[in-house]
PDB file of N, CA and C in Angstrom:
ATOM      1  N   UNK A   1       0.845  -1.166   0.000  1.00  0.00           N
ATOM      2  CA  UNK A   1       0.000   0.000   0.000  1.00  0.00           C
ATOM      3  C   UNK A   1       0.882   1.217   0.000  1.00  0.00           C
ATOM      4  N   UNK A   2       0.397   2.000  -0.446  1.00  0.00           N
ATOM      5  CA  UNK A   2       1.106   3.868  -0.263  1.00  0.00           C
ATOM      6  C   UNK A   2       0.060   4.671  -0.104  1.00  0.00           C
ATOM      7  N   UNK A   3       1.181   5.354   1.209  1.00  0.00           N
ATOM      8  CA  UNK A   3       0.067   6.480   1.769  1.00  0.00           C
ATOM      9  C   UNK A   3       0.844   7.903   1.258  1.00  0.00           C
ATOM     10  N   UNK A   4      -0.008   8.660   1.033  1.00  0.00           N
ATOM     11  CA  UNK A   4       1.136  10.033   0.366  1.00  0.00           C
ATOM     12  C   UNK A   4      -0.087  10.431   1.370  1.00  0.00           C
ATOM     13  N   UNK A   5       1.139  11.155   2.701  1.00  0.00           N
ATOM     14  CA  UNK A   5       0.703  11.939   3.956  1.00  0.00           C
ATOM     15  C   UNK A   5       0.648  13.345   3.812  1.00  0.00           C
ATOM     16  N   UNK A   6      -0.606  14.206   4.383  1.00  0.00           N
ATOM     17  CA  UNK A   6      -0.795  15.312   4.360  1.00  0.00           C
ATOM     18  C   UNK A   6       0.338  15.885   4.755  1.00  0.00           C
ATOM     19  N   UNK A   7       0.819  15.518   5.958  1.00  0.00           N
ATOM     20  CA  UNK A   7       1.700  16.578   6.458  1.00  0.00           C
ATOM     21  C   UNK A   7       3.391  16.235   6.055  1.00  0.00           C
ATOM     22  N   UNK A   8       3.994  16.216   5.392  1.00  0.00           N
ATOM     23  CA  UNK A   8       5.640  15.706   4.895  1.00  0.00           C
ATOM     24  C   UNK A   8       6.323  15.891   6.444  1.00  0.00           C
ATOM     25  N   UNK A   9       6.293  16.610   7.410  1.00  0.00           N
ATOM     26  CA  UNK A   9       6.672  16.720   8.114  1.00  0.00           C
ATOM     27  C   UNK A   9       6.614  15.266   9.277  1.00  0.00           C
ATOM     28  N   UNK A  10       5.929  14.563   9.400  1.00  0.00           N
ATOM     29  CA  UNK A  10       5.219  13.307   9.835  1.00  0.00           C
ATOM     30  C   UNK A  10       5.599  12.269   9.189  1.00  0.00           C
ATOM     31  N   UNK A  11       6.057  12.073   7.880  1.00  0.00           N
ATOM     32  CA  UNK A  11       6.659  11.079   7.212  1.00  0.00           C
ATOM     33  C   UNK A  11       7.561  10.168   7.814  1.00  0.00           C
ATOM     34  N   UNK A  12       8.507  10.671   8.635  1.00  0.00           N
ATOM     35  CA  UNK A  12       9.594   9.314   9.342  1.00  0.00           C
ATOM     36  C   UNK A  12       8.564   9.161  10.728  1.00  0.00           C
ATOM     37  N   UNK A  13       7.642  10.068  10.877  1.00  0.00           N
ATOM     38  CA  UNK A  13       7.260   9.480  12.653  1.00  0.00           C
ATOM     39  C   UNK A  13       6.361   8.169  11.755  1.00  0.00           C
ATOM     40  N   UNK A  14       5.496   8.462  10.476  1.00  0.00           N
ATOM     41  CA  UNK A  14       4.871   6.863   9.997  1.00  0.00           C
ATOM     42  C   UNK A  14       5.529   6.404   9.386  1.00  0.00           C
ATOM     43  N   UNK A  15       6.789   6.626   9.221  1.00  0.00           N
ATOM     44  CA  UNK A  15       7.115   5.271   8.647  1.00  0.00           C
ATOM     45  C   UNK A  15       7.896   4.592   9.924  1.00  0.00           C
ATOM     46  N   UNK A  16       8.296   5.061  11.312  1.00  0.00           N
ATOM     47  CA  UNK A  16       8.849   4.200  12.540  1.00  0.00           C
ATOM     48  C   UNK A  16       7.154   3.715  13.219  1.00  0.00           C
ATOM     49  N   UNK A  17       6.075   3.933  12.550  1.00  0.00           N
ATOM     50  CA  UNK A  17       4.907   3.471  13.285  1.00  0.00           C
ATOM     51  C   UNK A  17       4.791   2.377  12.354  1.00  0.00           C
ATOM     52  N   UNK A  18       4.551   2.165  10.931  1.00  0.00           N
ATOM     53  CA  UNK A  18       4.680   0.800  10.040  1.00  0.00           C
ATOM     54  C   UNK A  18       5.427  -0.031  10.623  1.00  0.00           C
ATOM     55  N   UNK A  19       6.973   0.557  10.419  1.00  0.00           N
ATOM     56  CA  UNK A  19       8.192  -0.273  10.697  1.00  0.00           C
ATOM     57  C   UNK A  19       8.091  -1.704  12.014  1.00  0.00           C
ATOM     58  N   UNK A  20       7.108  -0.693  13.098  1.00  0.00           N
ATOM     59  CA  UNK A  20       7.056  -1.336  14.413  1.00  0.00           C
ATOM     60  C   UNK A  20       5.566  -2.255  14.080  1.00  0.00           C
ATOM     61  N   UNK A  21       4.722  -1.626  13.506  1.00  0.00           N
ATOM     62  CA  UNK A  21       3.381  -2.397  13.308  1.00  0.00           C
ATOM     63  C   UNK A  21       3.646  -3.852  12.875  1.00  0.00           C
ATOM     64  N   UNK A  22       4.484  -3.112  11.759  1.00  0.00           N
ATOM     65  CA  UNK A  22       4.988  -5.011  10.607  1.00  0.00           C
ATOM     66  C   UNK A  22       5.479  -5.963  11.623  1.00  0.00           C
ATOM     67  N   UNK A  23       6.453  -5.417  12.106  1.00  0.00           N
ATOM     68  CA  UNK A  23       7.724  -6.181  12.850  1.00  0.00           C
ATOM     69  C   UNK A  23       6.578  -7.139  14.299  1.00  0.00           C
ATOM     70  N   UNK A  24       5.624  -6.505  14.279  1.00  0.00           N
ATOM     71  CA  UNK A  24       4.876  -6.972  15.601  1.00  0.00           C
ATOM     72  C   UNK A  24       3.868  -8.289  14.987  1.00  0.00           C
ATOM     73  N   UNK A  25       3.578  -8.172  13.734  1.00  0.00           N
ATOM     74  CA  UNK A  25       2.586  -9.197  13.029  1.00  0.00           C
ATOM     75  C   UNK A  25       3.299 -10.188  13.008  1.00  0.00           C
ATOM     76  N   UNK A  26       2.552 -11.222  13.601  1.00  0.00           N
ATOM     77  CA  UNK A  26       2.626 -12.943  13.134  1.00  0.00           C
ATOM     78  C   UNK A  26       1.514 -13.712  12.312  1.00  0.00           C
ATOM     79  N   UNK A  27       1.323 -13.593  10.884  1.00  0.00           N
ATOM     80  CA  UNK A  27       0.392 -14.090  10.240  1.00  0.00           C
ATOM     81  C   UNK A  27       1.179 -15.133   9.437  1.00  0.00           C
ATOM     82  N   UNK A  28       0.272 -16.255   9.294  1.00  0.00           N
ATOM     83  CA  UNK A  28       0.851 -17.772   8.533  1.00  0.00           C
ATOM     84  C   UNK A  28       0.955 -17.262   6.933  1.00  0.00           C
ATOM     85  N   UNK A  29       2.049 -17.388   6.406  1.00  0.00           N
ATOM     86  CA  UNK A  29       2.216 -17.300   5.412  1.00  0.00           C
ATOM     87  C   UNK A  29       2.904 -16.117   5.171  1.00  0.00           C
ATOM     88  N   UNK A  30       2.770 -14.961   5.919  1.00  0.00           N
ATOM     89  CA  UNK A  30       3.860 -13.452   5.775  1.00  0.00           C
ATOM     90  C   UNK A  30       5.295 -14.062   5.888  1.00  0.00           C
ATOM     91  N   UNK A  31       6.098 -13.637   4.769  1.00  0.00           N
ATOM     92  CA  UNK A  31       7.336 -14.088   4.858  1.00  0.00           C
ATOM     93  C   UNK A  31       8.297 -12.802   5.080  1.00  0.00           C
ATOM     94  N   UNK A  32       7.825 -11.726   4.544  1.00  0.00           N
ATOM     95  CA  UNK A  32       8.511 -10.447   4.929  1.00  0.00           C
ATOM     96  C   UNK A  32       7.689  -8.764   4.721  1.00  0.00           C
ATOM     97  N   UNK A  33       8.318  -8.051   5.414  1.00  0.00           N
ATOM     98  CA  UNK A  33       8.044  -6.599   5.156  1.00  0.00           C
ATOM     99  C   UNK A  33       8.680  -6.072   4.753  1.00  0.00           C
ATOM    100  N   UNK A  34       8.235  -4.693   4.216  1.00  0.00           N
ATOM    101  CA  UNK A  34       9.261  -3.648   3.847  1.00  0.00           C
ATOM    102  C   UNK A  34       8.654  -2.342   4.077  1.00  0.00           C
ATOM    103  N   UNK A  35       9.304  -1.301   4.166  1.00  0.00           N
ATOM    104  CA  UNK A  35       8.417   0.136   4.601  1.00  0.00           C
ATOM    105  C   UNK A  35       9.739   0.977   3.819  1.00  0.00           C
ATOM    106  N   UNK A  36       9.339   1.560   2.601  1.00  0.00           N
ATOM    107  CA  UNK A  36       9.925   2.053   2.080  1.00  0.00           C
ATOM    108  C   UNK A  36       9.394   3.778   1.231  1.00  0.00           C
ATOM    109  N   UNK A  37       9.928   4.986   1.237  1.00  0.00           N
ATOM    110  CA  UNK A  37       9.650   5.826   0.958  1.00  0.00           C
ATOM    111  C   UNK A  37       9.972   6.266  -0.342  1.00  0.00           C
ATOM    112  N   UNK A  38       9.803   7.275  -0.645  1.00  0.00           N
ATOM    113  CA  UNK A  38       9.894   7.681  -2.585  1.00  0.00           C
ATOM    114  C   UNK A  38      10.982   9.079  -2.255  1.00  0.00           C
ATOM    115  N   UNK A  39      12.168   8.401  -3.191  1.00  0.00           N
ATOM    116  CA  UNK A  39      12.877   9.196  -3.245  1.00  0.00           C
ATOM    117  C   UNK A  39      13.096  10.467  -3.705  1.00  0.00           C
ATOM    118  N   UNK A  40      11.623  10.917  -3.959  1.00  0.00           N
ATOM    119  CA  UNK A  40      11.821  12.029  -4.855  1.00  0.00           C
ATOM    120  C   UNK A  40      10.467  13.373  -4.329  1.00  0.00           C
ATOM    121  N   UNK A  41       9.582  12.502  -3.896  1.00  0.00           N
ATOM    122  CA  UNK A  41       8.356  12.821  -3.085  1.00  0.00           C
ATOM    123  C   UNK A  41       8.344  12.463  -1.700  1.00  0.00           C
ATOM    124  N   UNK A  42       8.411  13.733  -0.813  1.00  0.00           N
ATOM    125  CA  UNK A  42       8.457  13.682   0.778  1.00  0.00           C
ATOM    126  C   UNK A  42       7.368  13.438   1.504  1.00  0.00           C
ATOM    127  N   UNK A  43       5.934  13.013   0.177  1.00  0.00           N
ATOM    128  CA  UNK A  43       4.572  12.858   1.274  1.00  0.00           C
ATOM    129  C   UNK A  43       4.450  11.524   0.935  1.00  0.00           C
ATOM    130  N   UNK A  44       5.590  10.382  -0.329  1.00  0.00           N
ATOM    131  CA  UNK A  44       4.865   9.028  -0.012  1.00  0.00           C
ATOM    132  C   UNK A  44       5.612   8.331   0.393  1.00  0.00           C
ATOM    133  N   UNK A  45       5.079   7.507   1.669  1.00  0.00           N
ATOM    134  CA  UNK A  45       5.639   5.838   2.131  1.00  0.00           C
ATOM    135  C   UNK A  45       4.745   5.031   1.637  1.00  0.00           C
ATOM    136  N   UNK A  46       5.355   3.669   1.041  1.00  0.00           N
ATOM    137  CA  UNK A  46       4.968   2.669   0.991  1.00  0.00           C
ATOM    138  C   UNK A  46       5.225   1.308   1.758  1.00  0.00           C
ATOM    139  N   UNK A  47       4.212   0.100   2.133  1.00  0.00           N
ATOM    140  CA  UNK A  47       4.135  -0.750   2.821  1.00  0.00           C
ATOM    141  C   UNK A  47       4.243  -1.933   2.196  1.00  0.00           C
ATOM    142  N   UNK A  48       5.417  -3.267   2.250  1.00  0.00           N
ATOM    143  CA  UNK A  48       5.296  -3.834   1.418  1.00  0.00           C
ATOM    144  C   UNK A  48       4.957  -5.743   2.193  1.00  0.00           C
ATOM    145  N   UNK A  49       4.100  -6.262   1.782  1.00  0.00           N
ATOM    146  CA  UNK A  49       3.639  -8.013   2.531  1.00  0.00           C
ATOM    147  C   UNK A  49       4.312  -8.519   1.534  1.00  0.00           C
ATOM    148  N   UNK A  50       5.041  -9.451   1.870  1.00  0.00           N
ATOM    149  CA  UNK A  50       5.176 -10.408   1.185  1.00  0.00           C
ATOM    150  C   UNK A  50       4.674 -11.857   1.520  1.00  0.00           C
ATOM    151  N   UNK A  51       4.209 -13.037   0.566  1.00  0.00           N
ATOM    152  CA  UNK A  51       3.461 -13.934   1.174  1.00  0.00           C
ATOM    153  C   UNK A  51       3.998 -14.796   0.092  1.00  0.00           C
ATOM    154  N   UNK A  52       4.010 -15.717   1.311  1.00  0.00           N
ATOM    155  CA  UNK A  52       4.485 -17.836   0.831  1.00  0.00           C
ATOM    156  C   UNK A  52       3.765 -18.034  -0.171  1.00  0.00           C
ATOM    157  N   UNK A  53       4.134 -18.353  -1.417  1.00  0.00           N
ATOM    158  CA  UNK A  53       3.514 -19.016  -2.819  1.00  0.00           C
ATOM    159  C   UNK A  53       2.447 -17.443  -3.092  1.00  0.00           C
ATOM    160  N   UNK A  54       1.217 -17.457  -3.621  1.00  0.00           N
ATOM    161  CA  UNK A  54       0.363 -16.850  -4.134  1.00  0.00           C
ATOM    162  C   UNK A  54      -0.195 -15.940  -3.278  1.00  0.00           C
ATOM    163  N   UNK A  55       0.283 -16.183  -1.795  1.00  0.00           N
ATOM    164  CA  UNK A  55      -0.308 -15.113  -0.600  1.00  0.00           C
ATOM    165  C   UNK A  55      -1.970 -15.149  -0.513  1.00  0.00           C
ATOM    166  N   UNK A  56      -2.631 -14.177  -0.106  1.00  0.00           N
ATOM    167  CA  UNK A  56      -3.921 -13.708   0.254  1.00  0.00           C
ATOM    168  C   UNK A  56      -4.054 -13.329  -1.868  1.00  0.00           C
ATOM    169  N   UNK A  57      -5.769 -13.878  -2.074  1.00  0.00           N
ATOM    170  CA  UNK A  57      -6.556 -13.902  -3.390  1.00  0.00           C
ATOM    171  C   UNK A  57      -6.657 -12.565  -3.231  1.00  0.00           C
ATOM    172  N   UNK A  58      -6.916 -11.635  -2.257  1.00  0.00           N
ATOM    173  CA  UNK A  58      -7.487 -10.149  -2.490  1.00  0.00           C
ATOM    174  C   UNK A  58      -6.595  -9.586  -1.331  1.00  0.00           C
ATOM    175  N   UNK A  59      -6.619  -8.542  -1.309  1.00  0.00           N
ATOM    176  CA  UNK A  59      -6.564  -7.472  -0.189  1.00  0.00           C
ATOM    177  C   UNK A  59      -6.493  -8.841   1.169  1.00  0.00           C
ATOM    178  N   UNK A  60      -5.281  -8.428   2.043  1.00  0.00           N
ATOM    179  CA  UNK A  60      -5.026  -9.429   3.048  1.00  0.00           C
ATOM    180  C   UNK A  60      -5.813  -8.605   4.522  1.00  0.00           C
ATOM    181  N   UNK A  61      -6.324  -9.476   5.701  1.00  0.00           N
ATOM    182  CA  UNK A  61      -6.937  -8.592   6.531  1.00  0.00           C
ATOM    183  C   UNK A  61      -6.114  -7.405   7.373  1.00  0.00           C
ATOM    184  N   UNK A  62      -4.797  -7.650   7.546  1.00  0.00           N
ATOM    185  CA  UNK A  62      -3.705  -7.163   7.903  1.00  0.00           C
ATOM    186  C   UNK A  62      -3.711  -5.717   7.238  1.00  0.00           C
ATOM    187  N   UNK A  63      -3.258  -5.858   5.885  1.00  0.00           N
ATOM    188  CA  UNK A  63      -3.975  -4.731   4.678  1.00  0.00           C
ATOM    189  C   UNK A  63      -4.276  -3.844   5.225  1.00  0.00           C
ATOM    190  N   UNK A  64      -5.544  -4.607   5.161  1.00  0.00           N
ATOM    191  CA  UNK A  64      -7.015  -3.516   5.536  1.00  0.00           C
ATOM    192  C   UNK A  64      -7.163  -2.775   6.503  1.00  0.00           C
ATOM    193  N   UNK A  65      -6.721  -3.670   7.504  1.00  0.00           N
ATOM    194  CA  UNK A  65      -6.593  -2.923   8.759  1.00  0.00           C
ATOM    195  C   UNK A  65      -5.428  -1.821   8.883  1.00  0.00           C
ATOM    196  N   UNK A  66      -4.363  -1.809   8.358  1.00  0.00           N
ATOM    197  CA  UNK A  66      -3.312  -0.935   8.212  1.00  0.00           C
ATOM    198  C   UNK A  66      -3.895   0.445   7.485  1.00  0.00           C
ATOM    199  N   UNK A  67      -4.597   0.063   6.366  1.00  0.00           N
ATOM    200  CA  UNK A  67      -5.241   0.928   5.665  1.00  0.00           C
ATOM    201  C   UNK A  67      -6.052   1.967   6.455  1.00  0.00           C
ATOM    202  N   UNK A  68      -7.014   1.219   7.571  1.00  0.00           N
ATOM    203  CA  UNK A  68      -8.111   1.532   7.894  1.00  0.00           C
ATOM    204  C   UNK A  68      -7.112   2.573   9.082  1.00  0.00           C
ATOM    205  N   UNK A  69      -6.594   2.115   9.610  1.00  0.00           N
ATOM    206  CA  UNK A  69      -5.437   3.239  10.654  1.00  0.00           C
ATOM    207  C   UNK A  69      -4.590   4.255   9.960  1.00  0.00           C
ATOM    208  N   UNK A  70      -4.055   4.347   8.895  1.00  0.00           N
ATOM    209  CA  UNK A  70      -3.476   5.111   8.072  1.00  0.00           C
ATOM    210  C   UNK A  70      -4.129   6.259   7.821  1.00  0.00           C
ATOM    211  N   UNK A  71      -5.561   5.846   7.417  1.00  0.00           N
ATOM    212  CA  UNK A  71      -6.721   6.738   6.241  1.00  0.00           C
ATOM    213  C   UNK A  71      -6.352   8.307   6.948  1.00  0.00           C
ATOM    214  N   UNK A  72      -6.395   8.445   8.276  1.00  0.00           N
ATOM    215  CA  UNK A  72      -6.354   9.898   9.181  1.00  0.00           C
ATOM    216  C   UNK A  72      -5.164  10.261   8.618  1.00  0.00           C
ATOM    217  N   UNK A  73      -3.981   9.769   8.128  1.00  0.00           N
ATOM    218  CA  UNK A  73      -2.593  10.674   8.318  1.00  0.00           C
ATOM    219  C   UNK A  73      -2.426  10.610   6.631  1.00  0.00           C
ATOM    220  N   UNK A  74      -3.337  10.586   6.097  1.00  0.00           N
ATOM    221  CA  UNK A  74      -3.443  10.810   4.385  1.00  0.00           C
ATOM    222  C   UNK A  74      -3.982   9.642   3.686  1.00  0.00           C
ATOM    223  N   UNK A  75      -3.826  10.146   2.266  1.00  0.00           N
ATOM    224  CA  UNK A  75      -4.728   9.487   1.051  1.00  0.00           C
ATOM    225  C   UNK A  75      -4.010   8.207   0.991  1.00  0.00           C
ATOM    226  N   UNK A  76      -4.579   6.653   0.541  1.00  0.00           N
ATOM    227  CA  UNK A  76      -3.856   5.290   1.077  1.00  0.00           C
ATOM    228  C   UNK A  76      -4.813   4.651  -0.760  1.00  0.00           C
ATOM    229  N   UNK A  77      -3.947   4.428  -0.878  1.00  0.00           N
ATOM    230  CA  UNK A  77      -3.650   3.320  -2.544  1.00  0.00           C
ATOM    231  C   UNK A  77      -3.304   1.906  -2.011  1.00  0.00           C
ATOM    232  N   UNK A  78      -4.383   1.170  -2.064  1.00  0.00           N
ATOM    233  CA  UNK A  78      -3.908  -0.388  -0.933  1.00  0.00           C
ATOM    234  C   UNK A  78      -4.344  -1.462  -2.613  1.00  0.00           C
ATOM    235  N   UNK A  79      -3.411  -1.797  -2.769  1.00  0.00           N
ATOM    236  CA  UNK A  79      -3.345  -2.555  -4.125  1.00  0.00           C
ATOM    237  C   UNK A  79      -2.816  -4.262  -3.536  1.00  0.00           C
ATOM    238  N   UNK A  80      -3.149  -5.084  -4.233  1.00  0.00           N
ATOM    239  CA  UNK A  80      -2.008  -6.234  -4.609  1.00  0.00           C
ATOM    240  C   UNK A  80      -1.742  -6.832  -5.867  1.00  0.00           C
ATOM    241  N   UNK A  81      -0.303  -7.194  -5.348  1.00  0.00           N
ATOM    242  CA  UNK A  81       0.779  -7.519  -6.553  1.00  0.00           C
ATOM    243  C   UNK A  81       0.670  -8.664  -6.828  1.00  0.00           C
ATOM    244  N   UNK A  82       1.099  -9.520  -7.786  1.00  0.00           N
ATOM    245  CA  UNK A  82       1.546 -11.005  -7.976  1.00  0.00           C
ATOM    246  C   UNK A  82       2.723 -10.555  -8.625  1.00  0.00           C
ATOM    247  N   UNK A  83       4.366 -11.130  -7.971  1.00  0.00           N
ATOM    248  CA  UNK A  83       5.083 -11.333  -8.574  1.00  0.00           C
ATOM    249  C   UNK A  83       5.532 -12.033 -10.041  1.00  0.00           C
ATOM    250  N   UNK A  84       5.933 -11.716 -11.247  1.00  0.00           N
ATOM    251  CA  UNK A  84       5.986 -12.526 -12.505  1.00  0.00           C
ATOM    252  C   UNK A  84       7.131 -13.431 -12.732  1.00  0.00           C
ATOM    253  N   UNK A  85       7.120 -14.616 -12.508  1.00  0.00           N
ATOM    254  CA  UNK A  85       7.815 -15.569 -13.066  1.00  0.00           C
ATOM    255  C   UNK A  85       8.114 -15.484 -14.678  1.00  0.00           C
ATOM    256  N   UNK A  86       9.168 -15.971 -14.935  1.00  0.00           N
ATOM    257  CA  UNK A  86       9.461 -15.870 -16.485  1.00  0.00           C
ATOM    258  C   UNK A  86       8.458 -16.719 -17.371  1.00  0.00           C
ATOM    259  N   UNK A  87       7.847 -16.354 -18.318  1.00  0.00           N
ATOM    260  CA  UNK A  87       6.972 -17.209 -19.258  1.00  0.00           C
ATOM    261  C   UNK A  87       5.357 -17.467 -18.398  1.00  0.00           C
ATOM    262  N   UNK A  88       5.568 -16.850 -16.979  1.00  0.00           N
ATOM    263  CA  UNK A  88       4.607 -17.254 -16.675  1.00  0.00           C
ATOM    264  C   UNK A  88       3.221 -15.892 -17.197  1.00  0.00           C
ATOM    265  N   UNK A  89       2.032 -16.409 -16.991  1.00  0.00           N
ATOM    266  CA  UNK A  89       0.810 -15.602 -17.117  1.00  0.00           C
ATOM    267  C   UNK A  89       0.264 -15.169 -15.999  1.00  0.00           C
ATOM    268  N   UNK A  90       0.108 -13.764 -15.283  1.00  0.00           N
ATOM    269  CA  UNK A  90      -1.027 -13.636 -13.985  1.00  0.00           C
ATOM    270  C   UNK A  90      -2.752 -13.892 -14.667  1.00  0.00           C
TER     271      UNK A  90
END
């Protein structure tokens, strides 16, 4: 997900509130996080799940809920990815 935060000033206090959120989750199948910002734009962090084989079919509840706490400290783009294997089709 990416949140591009109203205030740029607030940007490292959410991204040490992700950082600690992720690090605290134990869900079956999360294999890693990432909390990473845009090098070029000071209002977006992004949140990254990674999941064992194919992960969560939609939006994971974890997600949502991150989403749903975020929404106050700016606008939130909560997408998922499927990584592409070579030759393969999503």
């Amino acid at each position: 997900m990416t949140l591009r935060v109203f205030d740029p000033a607030k940007r490292d206090d959410l991204c040490y509130f992700l950082e600690q959120a992720l690090e605290a989750i134990r869900e079956p199948g999360l294999t890693a996080r990432r909390v990473c910002v845009d090098a070029t734009l000071l209002t977006d962090v992004s949140a990254f799940l990674f999941w064992e084989g194919q992960g969560p079919a939609a939006r994971s509840r974890i997600g949502l809920h991150l989403a749903s706490l975020l929404r106050e400290y700016g606008l939130i783009h909560h997408s998922v990815w499927l990584e592409r294997t070579s030759g393969a089709r999503a």
